[in-house]
N, C-alpha and C. Protein backbone atom coordinates (compact mmCIF):
# COMPACT_ATOMS: atom_id res chain seq x y z
N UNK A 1 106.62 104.94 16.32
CA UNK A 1 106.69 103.83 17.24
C UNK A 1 106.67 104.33 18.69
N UNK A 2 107.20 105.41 19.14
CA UNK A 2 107.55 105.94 20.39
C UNK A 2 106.04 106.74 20.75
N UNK A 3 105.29 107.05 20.03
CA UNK A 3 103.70 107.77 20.28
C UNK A 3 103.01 107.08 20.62
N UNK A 4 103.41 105.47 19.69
CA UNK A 4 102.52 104.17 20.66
C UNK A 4 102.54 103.70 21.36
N UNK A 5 104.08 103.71 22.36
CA UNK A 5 103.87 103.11 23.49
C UNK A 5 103.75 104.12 24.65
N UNK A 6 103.78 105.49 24.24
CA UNK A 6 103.18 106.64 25.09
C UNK A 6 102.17 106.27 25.18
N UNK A 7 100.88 105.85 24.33
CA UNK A 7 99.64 105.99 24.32
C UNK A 7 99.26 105.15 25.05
N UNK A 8 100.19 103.77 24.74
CA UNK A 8 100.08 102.56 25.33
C UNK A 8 99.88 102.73 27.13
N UNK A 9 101.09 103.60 27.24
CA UNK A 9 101.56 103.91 28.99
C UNK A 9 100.60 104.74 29.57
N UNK A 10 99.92 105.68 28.13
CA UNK A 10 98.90 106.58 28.96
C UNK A 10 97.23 105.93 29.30
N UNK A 11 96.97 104.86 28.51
CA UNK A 11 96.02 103.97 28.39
C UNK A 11 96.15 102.90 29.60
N UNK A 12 97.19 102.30 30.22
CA UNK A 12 97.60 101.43 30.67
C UNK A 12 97.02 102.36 32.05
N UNK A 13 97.78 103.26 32.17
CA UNK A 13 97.71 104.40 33.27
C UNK A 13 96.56 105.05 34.03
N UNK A 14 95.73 105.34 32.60
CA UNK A 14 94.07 105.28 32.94
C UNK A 14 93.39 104.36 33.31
N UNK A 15 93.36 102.66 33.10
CA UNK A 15 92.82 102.17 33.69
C UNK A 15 93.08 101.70 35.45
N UNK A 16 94.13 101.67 35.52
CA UNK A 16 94.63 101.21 36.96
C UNK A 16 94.33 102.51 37.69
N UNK A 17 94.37 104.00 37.35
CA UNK A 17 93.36 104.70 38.11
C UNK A 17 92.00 104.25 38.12
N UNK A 18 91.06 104.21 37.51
CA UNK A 18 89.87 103.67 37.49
C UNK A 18 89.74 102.51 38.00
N UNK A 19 90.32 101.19 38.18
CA UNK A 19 90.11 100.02 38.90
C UNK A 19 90.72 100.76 40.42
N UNK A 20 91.31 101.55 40.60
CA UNK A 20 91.80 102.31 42.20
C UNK A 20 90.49 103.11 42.75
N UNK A 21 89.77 103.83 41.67
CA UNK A 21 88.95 104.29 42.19
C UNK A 21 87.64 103.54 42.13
N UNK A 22 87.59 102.46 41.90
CA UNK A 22 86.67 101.29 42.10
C UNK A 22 87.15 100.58 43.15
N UNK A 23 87.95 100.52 43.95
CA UNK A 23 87.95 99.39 44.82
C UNK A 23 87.41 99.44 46.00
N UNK A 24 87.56 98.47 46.61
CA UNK A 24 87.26 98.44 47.93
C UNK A 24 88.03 98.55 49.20
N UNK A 25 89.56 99.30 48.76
CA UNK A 25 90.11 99.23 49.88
C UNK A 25 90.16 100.45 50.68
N UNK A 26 89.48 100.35 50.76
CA UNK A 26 88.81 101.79 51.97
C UNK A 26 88.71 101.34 53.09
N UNK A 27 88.90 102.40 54.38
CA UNK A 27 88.82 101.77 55.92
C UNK A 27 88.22 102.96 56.62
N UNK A 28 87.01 103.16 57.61
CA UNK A 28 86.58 104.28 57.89
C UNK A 28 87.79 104.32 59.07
N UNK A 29 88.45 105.82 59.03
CA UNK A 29 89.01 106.02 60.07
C UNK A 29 88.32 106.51 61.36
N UNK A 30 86.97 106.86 61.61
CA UNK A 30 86.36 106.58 62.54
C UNK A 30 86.23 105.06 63.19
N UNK A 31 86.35 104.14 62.58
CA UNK A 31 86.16 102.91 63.10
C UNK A 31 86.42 102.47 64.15
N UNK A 32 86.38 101.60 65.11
CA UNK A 32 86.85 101.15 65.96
C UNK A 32 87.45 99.66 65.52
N UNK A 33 86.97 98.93 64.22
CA UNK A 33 87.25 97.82 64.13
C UNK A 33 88.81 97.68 63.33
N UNK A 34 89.62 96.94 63.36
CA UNK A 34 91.19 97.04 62.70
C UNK A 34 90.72 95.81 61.70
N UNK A 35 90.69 96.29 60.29
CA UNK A 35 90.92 95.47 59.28
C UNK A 35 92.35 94.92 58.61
N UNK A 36 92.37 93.85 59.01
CA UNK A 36 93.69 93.34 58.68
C UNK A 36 93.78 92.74 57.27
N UNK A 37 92.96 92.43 56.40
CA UNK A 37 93.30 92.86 54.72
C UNK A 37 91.75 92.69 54.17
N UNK A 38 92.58 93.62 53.28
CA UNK A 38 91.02 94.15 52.38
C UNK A 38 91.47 93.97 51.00
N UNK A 39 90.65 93.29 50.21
CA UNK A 39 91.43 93.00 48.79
C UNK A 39 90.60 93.69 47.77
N UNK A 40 90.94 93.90 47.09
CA UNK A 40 90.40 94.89 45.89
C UNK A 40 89.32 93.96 44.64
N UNK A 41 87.91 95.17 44.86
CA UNK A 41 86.59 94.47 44.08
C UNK A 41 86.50 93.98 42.56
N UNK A 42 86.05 93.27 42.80
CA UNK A 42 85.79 92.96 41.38
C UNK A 42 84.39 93.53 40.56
N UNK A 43 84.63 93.69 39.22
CA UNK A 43 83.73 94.80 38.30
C UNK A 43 82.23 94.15 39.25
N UNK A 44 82.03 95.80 39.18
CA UNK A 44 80.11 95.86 39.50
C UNK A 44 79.34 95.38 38.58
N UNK A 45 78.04 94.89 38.91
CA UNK A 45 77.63 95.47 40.44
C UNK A 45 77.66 94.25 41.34
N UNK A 46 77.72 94.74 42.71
CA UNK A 46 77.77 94.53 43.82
C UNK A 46 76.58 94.05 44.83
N UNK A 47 76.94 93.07 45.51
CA UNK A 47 75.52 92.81 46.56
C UNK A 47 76.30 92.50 47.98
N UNK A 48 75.83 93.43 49.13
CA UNK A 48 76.54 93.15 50.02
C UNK A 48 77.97 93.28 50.62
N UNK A 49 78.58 93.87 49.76
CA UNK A 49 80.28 94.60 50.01
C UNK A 49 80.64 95.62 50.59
N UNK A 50 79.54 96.32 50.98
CA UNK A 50 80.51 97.59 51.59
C UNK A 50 79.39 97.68 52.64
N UNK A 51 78.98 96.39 53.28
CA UNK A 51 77.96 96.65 54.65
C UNK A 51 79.32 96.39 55.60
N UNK A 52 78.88 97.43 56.62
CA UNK A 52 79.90 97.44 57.77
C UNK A 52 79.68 95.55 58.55
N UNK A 53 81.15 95.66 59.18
CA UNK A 53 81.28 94.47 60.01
C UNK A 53 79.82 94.22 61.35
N UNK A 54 79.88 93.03 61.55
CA UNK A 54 78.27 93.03 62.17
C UNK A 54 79.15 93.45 63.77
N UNK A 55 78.65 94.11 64.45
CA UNK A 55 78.44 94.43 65.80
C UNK A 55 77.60 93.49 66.82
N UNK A 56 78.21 93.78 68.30
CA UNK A 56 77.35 93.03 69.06
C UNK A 56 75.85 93.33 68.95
N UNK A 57 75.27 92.22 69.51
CA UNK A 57 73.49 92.45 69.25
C UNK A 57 73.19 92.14 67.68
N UNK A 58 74.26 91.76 67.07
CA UNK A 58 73.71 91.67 65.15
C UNK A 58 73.74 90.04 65.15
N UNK A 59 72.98 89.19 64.79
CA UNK A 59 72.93 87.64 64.88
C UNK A 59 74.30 86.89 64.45
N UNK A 60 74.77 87.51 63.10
CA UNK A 60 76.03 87.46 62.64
C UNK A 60 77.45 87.50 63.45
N UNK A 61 77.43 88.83 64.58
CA UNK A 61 78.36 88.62 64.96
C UNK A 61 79.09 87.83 66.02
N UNK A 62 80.58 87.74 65.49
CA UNK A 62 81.39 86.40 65.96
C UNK A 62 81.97 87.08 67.19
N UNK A 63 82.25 85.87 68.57
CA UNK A 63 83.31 86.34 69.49
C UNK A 63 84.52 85.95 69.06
N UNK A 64 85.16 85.63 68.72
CA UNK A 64 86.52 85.97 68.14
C UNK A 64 86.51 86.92 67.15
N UNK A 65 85.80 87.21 66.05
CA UNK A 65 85.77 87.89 65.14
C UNK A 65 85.05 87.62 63.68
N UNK A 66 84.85 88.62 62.37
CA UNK A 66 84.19 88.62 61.35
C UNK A 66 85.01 88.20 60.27
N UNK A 67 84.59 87.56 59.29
CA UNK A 67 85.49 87.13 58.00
C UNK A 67 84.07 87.70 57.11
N UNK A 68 84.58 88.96 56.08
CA UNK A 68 83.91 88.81 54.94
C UNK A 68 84.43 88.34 53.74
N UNK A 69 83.48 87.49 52.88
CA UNK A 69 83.54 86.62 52.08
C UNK A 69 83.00 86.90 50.84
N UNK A 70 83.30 86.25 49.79
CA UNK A 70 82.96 86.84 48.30
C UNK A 70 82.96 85.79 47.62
N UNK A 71 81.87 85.96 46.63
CA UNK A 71 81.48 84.66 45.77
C UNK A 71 82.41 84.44 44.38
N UNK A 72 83.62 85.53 44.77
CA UNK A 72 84.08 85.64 42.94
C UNK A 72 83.49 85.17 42.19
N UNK A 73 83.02 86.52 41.54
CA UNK A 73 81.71 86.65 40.50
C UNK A 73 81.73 85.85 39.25
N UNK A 74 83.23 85.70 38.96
CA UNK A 74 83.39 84.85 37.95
C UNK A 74 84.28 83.53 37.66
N UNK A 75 83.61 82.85 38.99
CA UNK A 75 83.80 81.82 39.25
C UNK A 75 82.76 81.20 39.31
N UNK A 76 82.73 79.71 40.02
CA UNK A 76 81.90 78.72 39.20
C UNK A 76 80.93 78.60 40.65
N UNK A 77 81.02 79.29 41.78
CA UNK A 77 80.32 79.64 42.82
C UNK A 77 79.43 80.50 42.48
N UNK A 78 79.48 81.68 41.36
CA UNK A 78 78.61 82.68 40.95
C UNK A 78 77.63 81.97 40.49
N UNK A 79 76.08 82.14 40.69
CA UNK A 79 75.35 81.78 39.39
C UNK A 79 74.66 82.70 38.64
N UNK A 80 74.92 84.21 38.96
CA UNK A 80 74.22 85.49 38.59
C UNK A 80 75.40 86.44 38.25
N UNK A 81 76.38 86.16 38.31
CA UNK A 81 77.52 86.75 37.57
C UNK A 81 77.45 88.40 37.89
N UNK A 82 77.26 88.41 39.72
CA UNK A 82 77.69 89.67 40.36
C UNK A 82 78.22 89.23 41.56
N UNK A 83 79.45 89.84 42.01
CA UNK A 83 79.95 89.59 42.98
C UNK A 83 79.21 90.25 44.19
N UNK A 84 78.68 88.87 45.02
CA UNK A 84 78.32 88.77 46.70
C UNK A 84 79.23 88.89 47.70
N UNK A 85 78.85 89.16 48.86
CA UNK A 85 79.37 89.28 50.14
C UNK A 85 79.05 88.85 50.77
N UNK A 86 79.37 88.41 52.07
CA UNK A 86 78.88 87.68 53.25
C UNK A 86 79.92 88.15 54.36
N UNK A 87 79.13 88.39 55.20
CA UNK A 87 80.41 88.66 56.98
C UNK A 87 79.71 87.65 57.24
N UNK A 88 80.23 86.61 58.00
CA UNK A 88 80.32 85.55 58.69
C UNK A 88 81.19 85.77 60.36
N UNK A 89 80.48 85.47 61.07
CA UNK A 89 81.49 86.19 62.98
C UNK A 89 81.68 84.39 62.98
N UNK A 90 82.91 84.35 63.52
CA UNK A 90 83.45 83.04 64.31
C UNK A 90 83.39 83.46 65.62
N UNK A 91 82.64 82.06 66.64
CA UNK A 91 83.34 82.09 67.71
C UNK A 91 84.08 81.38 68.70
N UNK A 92 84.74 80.21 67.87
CA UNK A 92 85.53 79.41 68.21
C UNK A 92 87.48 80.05 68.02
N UNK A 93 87.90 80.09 68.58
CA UNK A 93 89.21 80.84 68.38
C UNK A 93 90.29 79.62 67.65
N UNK A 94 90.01 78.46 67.85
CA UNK A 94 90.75 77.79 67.10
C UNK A 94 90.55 77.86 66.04
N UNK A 95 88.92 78.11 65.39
CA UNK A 95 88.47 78.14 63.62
C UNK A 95 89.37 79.58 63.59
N UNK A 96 89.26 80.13 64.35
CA UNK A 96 90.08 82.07 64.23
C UNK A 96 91.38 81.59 63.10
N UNK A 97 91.71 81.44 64.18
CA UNK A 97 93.18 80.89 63.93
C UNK A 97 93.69 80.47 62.60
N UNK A 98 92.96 78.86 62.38
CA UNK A 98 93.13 78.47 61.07
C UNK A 98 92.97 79.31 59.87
N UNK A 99 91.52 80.23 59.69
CA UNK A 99 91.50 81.40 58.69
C UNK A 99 92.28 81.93 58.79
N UNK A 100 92.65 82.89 59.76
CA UNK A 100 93.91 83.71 59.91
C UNK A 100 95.44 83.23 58.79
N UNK A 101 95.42 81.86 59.30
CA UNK A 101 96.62 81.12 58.67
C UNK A 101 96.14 80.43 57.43
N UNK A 102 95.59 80.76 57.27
CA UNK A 102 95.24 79.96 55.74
C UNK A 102 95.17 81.39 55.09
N UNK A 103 94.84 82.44 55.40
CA UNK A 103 94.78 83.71 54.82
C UNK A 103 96.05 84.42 54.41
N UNK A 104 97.02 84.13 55.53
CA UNK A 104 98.40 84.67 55.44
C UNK A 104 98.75 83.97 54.40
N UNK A 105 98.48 82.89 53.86
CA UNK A 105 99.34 82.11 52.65
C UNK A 105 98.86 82.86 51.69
N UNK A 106 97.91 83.38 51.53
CA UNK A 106 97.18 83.56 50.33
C UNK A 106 97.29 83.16 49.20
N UNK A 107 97.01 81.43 49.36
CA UNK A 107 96.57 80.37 48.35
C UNK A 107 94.94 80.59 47.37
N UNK A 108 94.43 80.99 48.45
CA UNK A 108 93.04 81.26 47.31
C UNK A 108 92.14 80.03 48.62
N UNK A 109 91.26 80.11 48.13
CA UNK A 109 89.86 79.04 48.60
C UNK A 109 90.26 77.60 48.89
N UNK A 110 91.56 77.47 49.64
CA UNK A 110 91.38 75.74 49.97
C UNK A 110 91.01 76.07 51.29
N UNK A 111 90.22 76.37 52.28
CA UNK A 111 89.48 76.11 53.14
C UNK A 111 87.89 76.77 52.34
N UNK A 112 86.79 75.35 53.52
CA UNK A 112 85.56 75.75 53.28
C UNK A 112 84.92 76.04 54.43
N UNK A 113 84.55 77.49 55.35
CA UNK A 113 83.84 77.40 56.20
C UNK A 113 82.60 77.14 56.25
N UNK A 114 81.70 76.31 57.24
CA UNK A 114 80.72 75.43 57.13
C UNK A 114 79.98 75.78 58.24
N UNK A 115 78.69 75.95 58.57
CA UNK A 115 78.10 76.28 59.49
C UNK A 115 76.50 75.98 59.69
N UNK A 116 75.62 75.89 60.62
CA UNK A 116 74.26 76.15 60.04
C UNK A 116 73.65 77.76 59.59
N UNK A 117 72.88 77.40 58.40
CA UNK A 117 72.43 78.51 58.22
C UNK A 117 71.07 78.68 58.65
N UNK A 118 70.81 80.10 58.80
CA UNK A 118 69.30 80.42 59.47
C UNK A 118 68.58 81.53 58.06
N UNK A 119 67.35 81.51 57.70
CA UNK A 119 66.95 81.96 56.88
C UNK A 119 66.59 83.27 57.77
N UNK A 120 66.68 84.68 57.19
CA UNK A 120 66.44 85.91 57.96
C UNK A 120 66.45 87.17 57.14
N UNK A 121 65.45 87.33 56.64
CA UNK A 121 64.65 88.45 55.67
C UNK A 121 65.64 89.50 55.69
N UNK A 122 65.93 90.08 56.72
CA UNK A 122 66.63 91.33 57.69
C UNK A 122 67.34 91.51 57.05
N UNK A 123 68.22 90.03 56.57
CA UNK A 123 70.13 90.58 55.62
C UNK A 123 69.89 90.71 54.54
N UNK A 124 71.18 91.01 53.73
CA UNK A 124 71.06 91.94 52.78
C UNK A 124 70.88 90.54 51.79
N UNK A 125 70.96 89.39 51.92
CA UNK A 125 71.09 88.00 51.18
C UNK A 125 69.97 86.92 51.21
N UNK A 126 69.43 87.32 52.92
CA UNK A 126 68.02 86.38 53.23
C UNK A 126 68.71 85.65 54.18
N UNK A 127 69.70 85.79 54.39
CA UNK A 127 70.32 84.40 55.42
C UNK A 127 71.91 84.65 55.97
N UNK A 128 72.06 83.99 57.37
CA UNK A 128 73.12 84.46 57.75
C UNK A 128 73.92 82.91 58.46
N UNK A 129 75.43 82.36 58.82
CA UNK A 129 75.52 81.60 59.68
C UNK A 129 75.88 81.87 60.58
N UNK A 130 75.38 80.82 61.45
CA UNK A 130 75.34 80.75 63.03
C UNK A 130 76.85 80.57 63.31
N UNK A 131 77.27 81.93 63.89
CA UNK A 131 78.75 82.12 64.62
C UNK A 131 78.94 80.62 65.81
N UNK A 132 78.19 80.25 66.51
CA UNK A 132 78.96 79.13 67.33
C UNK A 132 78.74 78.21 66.77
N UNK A 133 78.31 77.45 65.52
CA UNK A 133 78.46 76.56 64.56
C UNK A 133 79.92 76.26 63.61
N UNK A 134 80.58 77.73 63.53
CA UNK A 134 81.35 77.70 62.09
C UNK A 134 82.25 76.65 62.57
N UNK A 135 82.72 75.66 61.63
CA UNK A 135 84.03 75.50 61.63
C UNK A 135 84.90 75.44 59.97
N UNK A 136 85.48 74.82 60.24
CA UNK A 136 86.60 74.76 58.84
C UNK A 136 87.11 73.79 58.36
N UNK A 137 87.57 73.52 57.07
CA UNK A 137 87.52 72.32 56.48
C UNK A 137 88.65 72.62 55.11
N UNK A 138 89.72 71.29 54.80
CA UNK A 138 90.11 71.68 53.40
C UNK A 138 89.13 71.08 52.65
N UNK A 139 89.38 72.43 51.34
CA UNK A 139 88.30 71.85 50.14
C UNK A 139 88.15 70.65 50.15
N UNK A 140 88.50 69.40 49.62
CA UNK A 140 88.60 68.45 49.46
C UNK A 140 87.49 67.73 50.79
N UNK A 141 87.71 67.94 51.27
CA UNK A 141 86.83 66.86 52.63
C UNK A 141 85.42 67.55 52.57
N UNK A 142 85.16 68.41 52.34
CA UNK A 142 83.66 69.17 52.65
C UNK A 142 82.99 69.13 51.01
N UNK A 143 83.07 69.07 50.16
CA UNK A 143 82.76 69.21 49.08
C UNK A 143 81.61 68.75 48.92
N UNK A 144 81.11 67.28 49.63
CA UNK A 144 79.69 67.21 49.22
C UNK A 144 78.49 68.25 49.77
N UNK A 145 79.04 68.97 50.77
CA UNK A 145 78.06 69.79 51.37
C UNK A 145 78.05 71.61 50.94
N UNK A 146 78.72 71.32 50.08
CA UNK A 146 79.18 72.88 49.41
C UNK A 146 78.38 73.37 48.87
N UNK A 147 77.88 74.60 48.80
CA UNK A 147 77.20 75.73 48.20
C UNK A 147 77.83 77.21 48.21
N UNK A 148 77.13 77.75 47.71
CA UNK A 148 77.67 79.48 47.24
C UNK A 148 76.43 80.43 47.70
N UNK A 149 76.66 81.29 48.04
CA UNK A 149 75.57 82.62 48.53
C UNK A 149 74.45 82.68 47.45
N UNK A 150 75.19 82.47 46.47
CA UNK A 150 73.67 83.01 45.28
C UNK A 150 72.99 81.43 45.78
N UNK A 151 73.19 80.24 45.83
CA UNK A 151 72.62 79.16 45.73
C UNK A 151 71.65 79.14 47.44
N UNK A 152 72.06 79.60 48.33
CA UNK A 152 71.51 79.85 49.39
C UNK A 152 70.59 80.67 49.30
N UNK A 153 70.85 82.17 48.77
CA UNK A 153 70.14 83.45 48.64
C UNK A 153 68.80 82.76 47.83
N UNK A 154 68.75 82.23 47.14
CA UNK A 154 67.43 81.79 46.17
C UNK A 154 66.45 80.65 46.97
N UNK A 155 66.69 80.04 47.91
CA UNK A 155 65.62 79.32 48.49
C UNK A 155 66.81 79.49 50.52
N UNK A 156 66.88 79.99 51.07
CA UNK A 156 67.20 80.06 52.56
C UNK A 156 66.92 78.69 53.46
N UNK A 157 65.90 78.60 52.92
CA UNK A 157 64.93 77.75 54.34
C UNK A 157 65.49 76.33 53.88
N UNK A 158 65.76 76.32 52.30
CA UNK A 158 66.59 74.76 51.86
C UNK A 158 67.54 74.65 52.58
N UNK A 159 68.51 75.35 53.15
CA UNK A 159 69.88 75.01 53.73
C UNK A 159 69.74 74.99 55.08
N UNK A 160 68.73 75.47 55.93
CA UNK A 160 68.29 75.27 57.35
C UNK A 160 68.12 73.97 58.05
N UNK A 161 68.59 74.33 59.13
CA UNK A 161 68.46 72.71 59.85
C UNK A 161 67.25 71.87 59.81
N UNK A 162 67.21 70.66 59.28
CA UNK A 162 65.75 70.21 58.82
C UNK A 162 65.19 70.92 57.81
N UNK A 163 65.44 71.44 56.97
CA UNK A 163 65.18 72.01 55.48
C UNK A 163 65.32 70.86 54.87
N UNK A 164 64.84 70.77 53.41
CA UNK A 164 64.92 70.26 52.17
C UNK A 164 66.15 69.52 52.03
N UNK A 165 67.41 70.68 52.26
CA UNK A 165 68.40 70.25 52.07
C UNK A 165 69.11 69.01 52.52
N UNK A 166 68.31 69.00 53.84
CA UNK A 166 69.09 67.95 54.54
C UNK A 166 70.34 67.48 55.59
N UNK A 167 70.79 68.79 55.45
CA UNK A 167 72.21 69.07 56.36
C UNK A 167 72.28 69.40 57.26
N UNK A 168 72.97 68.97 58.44
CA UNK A 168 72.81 70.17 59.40
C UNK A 168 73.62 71.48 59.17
N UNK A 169 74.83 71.50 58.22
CA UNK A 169 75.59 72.45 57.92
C UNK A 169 75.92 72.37 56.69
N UNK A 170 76.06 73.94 56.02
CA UNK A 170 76.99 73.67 54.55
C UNK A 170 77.76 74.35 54.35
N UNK A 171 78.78 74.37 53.81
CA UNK A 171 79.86 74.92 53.69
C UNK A 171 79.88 76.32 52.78
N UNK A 172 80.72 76.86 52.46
CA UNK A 172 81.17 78.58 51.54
C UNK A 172 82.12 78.22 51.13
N UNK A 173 82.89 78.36 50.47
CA UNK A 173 84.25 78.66 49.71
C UNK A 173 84.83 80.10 50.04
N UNK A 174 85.99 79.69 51.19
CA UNK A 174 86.64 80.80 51.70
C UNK A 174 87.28 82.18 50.79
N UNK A 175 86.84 82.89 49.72
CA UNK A 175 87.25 83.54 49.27
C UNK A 175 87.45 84.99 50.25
N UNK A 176 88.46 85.29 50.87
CA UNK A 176 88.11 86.38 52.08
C UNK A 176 88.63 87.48 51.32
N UNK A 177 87.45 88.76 51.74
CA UNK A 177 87.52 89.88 51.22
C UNK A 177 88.28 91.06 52.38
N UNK A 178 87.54 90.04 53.32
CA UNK A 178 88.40 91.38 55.06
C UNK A 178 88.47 90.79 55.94
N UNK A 179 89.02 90.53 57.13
CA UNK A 179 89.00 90.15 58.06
C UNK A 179 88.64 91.33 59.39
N UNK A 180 87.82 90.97 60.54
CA UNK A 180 87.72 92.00 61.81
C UNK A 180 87.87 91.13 62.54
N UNK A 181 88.89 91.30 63.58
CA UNK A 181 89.37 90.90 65.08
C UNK A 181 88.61 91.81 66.15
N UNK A 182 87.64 90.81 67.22
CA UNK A 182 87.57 91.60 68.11
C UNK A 182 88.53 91.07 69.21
N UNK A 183 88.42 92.70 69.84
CA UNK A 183 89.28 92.83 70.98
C UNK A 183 89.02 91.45 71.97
């Protein structure tokens, strides 16, 4: 009885090394940017997770700052059942704010940030939103305009202003993977 729950402890033991050495909580200490939480990946593979925060001159980036975002792969936002990424820059400091504080609870996805999107070959997805657009929303109120990265990533130009879609903005499901504050 006592060999099995050794084996048990040594089995148990091996995997939580291996999900450690899978994650994502890594921070370049060269950086200049201060990541204030980084949450740990979910099983590969991966699209878009370990691209650095967007910098000035990058269309993406926000003056207040970057929120990267994740489609949890196995959730009902996935439709390809690999976890996506997205940096999204805010530059409204009040939307700052609210993420910030909706993040500290760490409730999970009741905010939806919402923005226009622009279709743009360049990213790693086809498409990025427009930082002086974002704002924020609880789930509940934004829902008819909701989509997920894979649902964007497969036609871009549908979710664009005067696209198909119809919107001027659509929303994400705040799943935040990191946050960057600029100075």
């Amino acid at each position: 009885m006592l060999s099995h729950r050794i084996k048990l402890l040594l089995f148990v033991g091996a995997l939580v090394a291996f999900a450690d050495f899978f994650s994502c909580n890594e921070q370049d200490s060269d950086s200049d940017q201060a990541i204030h939480h980084v949450s740990y990946c979910a099983p590969f593979p991966e699209s878009g997770c370990f691209e650095p925060a967007p910098l000035p001159g990058d269309p993406r980036y926000g003056l207040a700052g970057q929120v990267l975002i994740e489609d949890a792969c196995t959730s009902m936002f996935s439709e390809d059942h690999k976890l996506d990424c997205l940096w999204i820059g805010l530059d409204d400091p009040v939307v700052w704010d609210k993420i910030l504080a909706s993040n500290a609870t760490g409730v999970g996805p009741v905010i939806v940030i919402a923005g226009e999107i622009l279709a743009d070959p360049s990213q790693s997805h086809g498409f990025y939103l427009v930082p002086s657009t974002i704002s924020s929303y609880l789930r509940g109120i934004y829902d008819d305009n909701l989509t997920s990265i894979d649902q964007v990533e497969s036609d871009p130009g549908y979710y664009e202003p005067g696209g198909e879609g119809g919107k001027p903005k659509w929303g994400l499901p705040l799943f935040i993977r990191a946050i960057v504050s600029n100075p």
